[in-house]
Structures are given as C-alpha cells and as structure tokens.
N, C-alpha and C. Protein backbone atom coordinates (compact mmCIF):
# COMPACT_ATOMS: atom_id res chain seq x y z
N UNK A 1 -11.49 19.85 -13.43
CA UNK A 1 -10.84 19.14 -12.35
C UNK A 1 -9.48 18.64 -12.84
N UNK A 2 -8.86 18.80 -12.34
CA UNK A 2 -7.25 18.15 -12.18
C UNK A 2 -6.96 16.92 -12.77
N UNK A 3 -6.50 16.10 -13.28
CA UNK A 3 -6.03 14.86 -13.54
C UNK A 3 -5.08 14.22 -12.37
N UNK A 4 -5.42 13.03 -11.82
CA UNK A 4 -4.48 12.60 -11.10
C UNK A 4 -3.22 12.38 -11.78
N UNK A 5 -2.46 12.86 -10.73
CA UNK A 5 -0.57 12.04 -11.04
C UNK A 5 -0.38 11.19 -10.62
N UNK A 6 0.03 10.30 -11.56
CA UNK A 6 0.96 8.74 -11.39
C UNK A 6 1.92 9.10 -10.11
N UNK A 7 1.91 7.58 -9.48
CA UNK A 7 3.04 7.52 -9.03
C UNK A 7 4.11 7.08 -9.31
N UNK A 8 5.02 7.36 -9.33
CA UNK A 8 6.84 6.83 -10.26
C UNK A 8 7.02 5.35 -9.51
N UNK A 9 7.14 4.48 -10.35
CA UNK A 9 7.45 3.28 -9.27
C UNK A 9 8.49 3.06 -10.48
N UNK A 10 9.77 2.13 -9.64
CA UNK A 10 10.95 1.93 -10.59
C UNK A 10 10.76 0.58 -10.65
N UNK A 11 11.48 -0.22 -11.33
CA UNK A 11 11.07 -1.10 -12.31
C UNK A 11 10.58 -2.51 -11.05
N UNK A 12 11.88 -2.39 -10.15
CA UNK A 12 11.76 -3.28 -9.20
C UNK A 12 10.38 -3.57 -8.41
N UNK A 13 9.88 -2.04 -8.13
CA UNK A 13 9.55 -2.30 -7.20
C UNK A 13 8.01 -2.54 -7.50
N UNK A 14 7.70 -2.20 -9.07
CA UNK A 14 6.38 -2.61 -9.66
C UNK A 14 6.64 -4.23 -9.66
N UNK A 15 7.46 -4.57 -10.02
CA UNK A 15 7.79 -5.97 -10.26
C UNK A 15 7.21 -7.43 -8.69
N UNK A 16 7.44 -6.42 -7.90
CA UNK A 16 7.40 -7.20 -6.46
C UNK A 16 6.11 -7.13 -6.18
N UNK A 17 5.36 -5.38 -6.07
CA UNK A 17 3.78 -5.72 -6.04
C UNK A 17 3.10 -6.28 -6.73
N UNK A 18 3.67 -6.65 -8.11
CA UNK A 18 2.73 -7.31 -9.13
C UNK A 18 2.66 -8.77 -8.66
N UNK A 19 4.03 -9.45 -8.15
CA UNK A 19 4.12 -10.88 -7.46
C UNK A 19 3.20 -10.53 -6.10
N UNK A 20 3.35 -9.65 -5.35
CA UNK A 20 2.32 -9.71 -4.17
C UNK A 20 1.00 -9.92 -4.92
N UNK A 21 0.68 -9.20 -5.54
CA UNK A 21 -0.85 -9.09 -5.73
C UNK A 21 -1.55 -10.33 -6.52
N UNK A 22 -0.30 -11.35 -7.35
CA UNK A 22 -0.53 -12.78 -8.04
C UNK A 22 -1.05 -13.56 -7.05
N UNK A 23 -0.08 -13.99 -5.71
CA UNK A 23 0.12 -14.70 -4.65
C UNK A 23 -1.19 -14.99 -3.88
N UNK A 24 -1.35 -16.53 -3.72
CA UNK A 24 -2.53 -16.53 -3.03
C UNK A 24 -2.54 -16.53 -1.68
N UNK A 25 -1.36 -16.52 -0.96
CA UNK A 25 -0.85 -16.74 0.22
C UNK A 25 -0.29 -16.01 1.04
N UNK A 26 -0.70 -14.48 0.56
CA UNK A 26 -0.43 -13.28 1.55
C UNK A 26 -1.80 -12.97 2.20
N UNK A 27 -1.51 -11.92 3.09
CA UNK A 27 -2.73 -11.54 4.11
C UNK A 27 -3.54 -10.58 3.03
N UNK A 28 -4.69 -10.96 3.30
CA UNK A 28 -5.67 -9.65 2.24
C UNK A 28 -5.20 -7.88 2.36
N UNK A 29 -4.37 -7.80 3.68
CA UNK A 29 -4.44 -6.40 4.04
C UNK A 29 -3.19 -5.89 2.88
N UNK A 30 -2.25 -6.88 2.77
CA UNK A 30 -0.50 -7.00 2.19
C UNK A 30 -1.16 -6.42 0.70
N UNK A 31 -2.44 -7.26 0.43
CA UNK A 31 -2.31 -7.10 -1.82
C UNK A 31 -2.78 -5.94 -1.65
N UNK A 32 -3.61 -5.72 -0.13
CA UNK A 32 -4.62 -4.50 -1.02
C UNK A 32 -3.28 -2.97 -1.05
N UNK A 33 -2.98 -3.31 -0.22
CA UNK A 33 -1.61 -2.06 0.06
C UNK A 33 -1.27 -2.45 -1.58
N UNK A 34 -0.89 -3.50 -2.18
CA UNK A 34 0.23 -3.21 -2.75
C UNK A 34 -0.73 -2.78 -4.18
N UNK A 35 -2.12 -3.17 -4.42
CA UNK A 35 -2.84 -2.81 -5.39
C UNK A 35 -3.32 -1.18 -5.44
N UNK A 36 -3.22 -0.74 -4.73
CA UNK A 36 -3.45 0.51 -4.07
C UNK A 36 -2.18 1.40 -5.12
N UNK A 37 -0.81 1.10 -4.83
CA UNK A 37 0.38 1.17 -5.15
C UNK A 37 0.34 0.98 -6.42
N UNK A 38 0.14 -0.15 -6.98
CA UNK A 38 -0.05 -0.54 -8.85
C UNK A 38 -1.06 0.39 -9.21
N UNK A 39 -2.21 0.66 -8.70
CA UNK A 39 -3.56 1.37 -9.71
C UNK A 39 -2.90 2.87 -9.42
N UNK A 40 -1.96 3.47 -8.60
CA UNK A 40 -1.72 4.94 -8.33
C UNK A 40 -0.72 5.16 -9.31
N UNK A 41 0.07 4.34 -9.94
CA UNK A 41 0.57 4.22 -10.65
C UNK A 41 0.53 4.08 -12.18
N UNK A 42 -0.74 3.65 -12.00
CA UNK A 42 -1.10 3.62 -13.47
C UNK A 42 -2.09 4.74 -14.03
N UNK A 43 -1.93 5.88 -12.80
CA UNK A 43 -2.69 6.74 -12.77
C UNK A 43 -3.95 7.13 -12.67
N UNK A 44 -4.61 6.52 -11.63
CA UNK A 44 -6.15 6.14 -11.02
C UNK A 44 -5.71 7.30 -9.63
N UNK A 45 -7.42 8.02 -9.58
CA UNK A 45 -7.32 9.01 -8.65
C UNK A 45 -7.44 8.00 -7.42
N UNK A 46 -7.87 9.25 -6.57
CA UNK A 46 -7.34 8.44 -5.24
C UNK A 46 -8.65 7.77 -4.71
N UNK A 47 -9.76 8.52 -4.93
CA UNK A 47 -11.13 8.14 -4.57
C UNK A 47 -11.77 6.67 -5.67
N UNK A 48 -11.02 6.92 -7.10
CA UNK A 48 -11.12 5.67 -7.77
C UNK A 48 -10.47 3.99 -7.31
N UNK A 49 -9.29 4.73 -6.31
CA UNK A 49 -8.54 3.77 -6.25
C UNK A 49 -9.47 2.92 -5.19
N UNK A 50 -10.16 3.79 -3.96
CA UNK A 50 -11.07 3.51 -2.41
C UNK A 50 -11.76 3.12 -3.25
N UNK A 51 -12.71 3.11 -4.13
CA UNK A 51 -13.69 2.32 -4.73
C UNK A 51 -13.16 0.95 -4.82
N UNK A 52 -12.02 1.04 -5.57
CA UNK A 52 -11.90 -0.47 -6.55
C UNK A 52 -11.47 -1.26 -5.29
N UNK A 53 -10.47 -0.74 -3.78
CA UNK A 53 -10.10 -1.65 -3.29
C UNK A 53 -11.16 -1.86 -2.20
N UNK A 54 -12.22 -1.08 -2.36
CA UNK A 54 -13.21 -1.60 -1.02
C UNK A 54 -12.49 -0.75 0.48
N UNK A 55 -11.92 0.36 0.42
CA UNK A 55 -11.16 0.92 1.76
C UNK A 55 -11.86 2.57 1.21
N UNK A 56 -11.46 3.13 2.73
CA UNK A 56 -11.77 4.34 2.47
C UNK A 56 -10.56 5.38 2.08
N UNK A 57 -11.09 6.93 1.62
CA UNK A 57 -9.89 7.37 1.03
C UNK A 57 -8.35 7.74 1.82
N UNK A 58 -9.19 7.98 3.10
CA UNK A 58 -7.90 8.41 3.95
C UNK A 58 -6.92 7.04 4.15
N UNK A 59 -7.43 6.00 4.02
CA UNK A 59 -6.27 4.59 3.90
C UNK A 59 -5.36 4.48 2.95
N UNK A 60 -6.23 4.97 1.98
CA UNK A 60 -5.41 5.15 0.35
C UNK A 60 -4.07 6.13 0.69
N UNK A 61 -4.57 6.92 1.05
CA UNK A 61 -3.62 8.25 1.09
C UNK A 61 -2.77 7.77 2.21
N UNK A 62 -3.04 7.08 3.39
CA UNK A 62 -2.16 6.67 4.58
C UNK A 62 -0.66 5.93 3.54
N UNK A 63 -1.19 4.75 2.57
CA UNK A 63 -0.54 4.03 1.81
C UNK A 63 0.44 4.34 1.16
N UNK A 64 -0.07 5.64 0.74
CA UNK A 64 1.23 6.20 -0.58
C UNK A 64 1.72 7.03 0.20
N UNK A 65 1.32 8.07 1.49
CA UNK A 65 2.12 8.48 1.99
C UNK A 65 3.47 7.73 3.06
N UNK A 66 3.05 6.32 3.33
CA UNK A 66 4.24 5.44 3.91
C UNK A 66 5.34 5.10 2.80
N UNK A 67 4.54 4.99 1.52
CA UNK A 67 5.28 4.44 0.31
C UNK A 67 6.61 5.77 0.02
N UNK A 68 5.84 7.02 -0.23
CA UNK A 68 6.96 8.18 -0.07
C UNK A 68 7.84 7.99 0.71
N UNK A 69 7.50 8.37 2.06
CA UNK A 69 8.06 8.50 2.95
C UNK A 69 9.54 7.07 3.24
N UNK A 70 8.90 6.11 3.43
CA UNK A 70 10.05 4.97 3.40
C UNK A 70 10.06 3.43 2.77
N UNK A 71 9.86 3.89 1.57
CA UNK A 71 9.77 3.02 0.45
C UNK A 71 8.74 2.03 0.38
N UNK A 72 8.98 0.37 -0.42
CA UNK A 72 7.97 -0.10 -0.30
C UNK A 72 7.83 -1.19 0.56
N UNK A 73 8.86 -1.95 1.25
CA UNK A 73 8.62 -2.43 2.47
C UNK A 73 7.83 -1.51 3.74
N UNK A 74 8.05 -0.41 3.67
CA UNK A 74 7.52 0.34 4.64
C UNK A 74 6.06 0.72 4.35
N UNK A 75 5.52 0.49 3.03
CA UNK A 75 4.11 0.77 2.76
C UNK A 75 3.30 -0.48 2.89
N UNK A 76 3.93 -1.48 2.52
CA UNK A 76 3.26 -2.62 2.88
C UNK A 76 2.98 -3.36 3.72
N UNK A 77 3.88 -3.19 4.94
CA UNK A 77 4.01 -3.82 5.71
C UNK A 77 3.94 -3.12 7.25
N UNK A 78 3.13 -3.60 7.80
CA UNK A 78 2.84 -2.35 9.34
C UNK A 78 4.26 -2.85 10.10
N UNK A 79 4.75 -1.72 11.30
CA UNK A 79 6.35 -1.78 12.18
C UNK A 79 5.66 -2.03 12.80
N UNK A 80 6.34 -3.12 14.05
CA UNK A 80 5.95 -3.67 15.01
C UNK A 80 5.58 -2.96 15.86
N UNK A 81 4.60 -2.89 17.05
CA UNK A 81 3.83 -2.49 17.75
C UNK A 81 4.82 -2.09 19.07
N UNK A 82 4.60 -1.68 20.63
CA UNK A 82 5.53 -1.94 21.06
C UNK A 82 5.12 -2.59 22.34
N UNK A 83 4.49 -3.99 22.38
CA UNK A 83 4.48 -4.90 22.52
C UNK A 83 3.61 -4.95 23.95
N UNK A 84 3.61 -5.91 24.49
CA UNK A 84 3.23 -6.24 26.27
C UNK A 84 4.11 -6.06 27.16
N UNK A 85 3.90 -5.23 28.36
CA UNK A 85 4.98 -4.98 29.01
C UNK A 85 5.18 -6.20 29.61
N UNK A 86 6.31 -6.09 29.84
CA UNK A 86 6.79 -7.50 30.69
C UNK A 86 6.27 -7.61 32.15
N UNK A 87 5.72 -8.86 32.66
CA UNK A 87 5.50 -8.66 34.08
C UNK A 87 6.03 -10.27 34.77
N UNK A 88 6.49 -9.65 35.86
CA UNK A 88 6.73 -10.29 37.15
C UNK A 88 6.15 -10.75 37.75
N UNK A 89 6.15 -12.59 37.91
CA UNK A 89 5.11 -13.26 38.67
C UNK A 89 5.61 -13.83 39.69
C-alpha cells in the first residue's frame, strides 16, 4: 500500500492552526478543520486522520480539498449561505 503524502503547509499557516487548535474559544467544528490540516501534514492517512477526529472520510477529504483549492481561511471556515429571502409585510 502507498504511503500517505504530507501536506505542504508554509510556516504561517501551520502557525495559525496550531493557535486554533490551543484556543478554548473556537467552535468545535473550526479545531477539528484545522486538526485535520496539522495531522495531514504531518503525514497521517486520510482514514487515520477520520479516526482520530471522530468525522467521516469524505469530510476529511471535503477539508483539504477547500484547503487546496482556496487556502486556509477558506478551509476553515464555511462562506456564507445565501440567506432568507426578503419579504414584504
């Protein structure tokens, strides 16, 4: 079987999930994204990673593929919804 690949995180941006994941005062959903991010990094497969954080694998993979795609504000953090339509009373 294959060895998982690390993910490249640059210095910053390990630096910020490591403060997310200290913090007692973020939402549980925020560390687990960002622990997800630290253990892929330190080169933990992907099904190791759904174990350790208690999620399933396709969440894992949702995670690092937002993280690719548009960095790490964009992996951590869900874009706003698009909202209630407005109504007229």
């Amino acid at each position: 079987m294959a060895k998982a690949q690390p993910l490249i995180l640059p210095d910053d941006d390990r630096e910020y999930f490591e403060s997310i994941v200290r913090t007692r005062t973020m939402q549980a959903q925020i560390v687990s994204r960002a622990r997800i991010l630290l253990l892929k990094a330190d080169g933990d497969s992907v099904d190791t990673i759904a174990e350790k954080v208690g999620l399933n694998r396709n969440s894992v993979l949702l995670c690092l593929k937002k993280y690719r795609n548009g960095g790490a504000e964009n992996a951590i953090f869900d874009t706003p919804g698009r909202g209630r339509n407005a109504e007229i009373t």
